[in-house]
PDB file of N, CA and C in Angstrom:
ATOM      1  N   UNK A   1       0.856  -1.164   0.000  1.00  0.00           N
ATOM      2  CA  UNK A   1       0.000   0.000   0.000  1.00  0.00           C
ATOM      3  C   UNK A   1       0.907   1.234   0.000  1.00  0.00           C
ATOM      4  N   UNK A   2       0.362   2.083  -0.956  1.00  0.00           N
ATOM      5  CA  UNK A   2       1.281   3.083  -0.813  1.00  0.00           C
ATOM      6  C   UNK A   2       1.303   4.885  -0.096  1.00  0.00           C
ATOM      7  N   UNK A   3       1.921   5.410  -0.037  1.00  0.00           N
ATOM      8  CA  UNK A   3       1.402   6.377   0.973  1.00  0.00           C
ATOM      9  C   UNK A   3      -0.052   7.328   0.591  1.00  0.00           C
ATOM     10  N   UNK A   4       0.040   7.632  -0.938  1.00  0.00           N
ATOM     11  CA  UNK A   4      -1.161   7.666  -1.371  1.00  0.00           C
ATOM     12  C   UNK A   4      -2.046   7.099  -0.987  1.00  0.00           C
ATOM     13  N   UNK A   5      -2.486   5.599  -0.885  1.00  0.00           N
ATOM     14  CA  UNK A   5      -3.468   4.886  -0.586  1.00  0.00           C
ATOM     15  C   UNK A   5      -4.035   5.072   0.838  1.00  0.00           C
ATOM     16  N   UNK A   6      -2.826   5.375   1.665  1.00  0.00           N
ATOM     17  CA  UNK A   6      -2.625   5.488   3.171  1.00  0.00           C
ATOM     18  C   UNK A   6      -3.928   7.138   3.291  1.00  0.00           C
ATOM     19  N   UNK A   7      -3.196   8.191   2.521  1.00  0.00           N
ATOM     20  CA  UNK A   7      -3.680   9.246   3.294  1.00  0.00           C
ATOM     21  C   UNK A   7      -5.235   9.056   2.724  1.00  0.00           C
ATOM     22  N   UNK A   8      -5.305   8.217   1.316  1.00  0.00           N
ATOM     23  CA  UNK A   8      -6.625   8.605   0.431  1.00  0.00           C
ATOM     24  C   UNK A   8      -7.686   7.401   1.727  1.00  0.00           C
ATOM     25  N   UNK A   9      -7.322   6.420   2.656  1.00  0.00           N
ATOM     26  CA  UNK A   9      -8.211   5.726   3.175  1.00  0.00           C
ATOM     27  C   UNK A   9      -8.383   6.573   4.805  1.00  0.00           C
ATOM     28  N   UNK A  10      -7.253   7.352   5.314  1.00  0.00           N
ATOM     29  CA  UNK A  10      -7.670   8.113   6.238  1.00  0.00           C
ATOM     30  C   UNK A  10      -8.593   9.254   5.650  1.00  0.00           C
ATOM     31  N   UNK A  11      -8.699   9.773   5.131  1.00  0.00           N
ATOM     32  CA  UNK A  11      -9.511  10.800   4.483  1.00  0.00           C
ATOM     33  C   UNK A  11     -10.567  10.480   4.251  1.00  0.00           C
ATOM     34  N   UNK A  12     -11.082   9.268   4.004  1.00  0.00           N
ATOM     35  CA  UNK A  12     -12.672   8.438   3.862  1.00  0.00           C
ATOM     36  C   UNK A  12     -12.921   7.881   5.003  1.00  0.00           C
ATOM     37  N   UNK A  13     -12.087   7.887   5.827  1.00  0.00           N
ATOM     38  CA  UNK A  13     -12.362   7.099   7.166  1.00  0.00           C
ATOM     39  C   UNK A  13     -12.879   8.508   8.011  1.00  0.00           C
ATOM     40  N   UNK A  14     -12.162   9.742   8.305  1.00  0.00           N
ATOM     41  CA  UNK A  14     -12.730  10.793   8.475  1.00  0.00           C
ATOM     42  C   UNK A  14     -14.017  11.714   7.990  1.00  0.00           C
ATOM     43  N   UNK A  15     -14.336  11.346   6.941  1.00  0.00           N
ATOM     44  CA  UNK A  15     -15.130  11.761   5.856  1.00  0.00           C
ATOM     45  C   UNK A  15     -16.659  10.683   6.702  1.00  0.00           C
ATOM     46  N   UNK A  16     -16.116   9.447   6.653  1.00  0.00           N
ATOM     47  CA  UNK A  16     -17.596   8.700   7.319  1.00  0.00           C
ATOM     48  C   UNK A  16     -18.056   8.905   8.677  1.00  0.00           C
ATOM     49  N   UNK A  17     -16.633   9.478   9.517  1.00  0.00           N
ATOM     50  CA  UNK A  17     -17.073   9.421  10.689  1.00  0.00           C
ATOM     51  C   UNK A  17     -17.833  10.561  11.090  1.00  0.00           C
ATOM     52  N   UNK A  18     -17.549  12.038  10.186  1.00  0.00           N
ATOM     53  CA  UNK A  18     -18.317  13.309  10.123  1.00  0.00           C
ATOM     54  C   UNK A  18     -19.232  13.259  10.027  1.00  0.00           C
ATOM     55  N   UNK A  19     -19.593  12.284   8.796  1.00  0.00           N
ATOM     56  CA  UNK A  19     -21.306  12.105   8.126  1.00  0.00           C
ATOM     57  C   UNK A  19     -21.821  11.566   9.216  1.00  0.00           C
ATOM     58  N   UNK A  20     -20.961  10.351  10.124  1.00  0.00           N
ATOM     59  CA  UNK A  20     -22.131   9.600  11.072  1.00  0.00           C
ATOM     60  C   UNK A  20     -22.730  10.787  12.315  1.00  0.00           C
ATOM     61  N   UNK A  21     -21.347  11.551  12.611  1.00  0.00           N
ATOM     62  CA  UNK A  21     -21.544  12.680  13.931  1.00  0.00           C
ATOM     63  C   UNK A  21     -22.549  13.542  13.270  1.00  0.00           C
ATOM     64  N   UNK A  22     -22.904  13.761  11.857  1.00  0.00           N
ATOM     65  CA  UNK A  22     -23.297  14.857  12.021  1.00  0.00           C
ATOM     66  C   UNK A  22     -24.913  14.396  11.647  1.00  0.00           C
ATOM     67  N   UNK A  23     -25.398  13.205  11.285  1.00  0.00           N
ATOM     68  CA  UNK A  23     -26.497  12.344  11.425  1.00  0.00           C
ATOM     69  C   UNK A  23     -26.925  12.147  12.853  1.00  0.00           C
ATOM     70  N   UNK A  24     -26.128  11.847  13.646  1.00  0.00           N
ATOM     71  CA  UNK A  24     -26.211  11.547  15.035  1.00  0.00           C
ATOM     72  C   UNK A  24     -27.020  12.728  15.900  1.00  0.00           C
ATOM     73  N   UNK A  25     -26.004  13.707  15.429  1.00  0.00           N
ATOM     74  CA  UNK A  25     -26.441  15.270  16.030  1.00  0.00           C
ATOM     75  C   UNK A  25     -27.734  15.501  15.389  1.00  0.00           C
ATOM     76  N   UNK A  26     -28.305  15.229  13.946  1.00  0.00           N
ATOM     77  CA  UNK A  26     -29.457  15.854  13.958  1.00  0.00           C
ATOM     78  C   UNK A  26     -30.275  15.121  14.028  1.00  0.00           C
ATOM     79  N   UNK A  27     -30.238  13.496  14.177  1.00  0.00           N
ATOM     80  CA  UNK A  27     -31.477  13.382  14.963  1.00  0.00           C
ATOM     81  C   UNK A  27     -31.857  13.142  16.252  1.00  0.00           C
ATOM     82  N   UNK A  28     -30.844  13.721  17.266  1.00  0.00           N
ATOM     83  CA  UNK A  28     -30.928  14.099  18.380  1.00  0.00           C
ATOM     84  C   UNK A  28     -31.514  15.519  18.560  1.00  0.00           C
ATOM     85  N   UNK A  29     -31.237  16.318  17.961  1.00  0.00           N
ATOM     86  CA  UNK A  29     -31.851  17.366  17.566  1.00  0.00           C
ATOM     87  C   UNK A  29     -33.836  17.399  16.999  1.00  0.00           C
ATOM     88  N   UNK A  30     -33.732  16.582  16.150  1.00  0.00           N
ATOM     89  CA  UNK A  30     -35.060  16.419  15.989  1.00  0.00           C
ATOM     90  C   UNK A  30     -35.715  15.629  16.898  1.00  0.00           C
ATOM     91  N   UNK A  31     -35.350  14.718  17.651  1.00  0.00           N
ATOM     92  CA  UNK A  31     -35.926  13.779  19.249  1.00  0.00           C
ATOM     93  C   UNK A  31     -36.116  15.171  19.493  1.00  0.00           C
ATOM     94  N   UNK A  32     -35.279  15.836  20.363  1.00  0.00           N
ATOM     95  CA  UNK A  32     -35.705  17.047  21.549  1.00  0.00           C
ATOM     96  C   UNK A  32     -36.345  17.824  21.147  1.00  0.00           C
ATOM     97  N   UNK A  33     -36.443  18.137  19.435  1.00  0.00           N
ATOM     98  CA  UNK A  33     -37.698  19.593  19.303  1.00  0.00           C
ATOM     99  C   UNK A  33     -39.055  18.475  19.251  1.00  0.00           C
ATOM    100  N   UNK A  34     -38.924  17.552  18.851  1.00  0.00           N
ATOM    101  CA  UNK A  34     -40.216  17.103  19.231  1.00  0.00           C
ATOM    102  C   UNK A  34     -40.698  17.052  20.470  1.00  0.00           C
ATOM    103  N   UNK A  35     -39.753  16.177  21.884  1.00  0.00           N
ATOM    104  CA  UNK A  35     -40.117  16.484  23.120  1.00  0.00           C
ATOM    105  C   UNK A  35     -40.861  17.393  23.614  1.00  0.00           C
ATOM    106  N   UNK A  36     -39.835  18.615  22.961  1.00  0.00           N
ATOM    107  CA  UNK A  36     -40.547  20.035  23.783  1.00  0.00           C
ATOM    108  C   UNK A  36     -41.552  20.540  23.031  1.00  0.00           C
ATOM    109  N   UNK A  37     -41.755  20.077  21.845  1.00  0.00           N
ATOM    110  CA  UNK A  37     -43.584  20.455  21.284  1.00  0.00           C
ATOM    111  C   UNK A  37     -44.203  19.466  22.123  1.00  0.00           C
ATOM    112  N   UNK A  38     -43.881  18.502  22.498  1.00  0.00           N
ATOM    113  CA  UNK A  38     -45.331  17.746  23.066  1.00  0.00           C
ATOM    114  C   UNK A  38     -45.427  18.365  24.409  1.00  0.00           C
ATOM    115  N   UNK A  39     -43.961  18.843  25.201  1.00  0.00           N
ATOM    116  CA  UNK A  39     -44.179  19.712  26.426  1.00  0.00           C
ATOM    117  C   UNK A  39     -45.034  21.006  26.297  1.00  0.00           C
ATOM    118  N   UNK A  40     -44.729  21.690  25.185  1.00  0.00           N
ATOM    119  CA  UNK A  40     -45.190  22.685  24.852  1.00  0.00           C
ATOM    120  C   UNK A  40     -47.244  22.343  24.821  1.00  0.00           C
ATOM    121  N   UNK A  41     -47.732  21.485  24.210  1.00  0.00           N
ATOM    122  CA  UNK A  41     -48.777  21.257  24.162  1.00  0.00           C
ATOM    123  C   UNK A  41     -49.374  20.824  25.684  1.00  0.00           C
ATOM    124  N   UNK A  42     -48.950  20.299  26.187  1.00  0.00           N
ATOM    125  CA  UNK A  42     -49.376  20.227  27.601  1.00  0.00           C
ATOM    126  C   UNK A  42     -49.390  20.838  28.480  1.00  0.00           C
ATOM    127  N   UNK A  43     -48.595  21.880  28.468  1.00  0.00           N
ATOM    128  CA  UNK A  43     -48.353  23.319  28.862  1.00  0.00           C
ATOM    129  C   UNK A  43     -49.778  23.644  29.348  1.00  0.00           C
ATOM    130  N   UNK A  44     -49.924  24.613  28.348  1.00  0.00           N
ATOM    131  CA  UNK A  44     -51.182  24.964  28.891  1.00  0.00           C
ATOM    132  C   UNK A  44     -52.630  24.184  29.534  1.00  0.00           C
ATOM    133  N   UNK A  45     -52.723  23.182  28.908  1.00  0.00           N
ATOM    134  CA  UNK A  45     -53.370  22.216  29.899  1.00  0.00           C
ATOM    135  C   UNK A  45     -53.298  22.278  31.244  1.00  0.00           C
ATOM    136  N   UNK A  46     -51.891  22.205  31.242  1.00  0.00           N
ATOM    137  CA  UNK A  46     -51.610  22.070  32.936  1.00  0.00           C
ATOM    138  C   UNK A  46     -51.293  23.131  33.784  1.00  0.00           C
ATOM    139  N   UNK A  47     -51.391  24.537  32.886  1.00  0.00           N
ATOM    140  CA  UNK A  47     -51.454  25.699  33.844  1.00  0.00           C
ATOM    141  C   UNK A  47     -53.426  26.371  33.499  1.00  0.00           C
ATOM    142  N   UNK A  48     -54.122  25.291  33.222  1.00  0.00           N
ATOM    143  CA  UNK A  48     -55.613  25.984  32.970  1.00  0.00           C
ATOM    144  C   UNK A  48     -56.194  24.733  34.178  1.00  0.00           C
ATOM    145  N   UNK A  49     -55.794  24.064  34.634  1.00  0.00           N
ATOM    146  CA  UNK A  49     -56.099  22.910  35.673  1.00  0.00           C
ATOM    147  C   UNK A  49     -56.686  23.680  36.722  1.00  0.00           C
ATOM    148  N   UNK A  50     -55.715  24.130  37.470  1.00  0.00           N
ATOM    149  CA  UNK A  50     -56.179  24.796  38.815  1.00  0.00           C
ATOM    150  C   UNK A  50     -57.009  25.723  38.655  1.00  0.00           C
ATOM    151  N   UNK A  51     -57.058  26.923  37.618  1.00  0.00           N
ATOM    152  CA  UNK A  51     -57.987  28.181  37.335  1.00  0.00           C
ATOM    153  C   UNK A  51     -59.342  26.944  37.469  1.00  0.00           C
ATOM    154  N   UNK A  52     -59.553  25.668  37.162  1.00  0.00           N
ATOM    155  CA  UNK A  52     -61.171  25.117  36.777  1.00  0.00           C
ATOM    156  C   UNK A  52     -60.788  24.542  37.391  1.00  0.00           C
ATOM    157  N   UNK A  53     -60.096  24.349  38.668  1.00  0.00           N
ATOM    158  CA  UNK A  53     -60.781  23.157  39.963  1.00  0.00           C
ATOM    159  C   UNK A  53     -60.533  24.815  40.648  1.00  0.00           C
ATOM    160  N   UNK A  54     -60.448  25.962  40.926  1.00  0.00           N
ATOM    161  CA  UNK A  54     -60.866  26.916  41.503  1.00  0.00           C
ATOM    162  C   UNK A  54     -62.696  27.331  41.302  1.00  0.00           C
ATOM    163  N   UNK A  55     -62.478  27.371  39.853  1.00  0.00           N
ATOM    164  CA  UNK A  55     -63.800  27.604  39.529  1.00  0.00           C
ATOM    165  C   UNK A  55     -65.053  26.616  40.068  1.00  0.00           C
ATOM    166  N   UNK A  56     -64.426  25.034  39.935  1.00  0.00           N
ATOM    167  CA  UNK A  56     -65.353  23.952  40.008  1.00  0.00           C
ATOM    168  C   UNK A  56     -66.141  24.075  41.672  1.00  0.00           C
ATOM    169  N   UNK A  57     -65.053  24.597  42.663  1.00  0.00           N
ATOM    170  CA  UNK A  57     -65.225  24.384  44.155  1.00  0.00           C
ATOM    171  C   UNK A  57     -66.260  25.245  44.374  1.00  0.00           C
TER     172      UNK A  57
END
């Protein structure tokens, strides 16, 4: 193998490991904005609770 071959298989070996980090990162990224829309939707639910068990009493 020659040194060519050497730097041209580190360079694809770096090249895959970017693509995987940077796959990794965004769908970790898309998990948590979803999280916090479904937090977001419950939100208010759960700050209109007490105003109608105030009201209910």
């Amino acid at each position: 193998m020659g040194i060519k071959d050497q730097f041209q298989d580190k360079a694809d070996e770096l090249r895959n490991r970017a693509q995987t980090g940077a796959k990794g990162a965004k769908d970790g990224a898309t998990e948590r904005t979803a999280k916090l829309q479904e937090k977001s939707k419950r939100r208010p639910q759960q700050q209109a609770d007490p105003v109608r068990s105030e009201f209910d009493a």
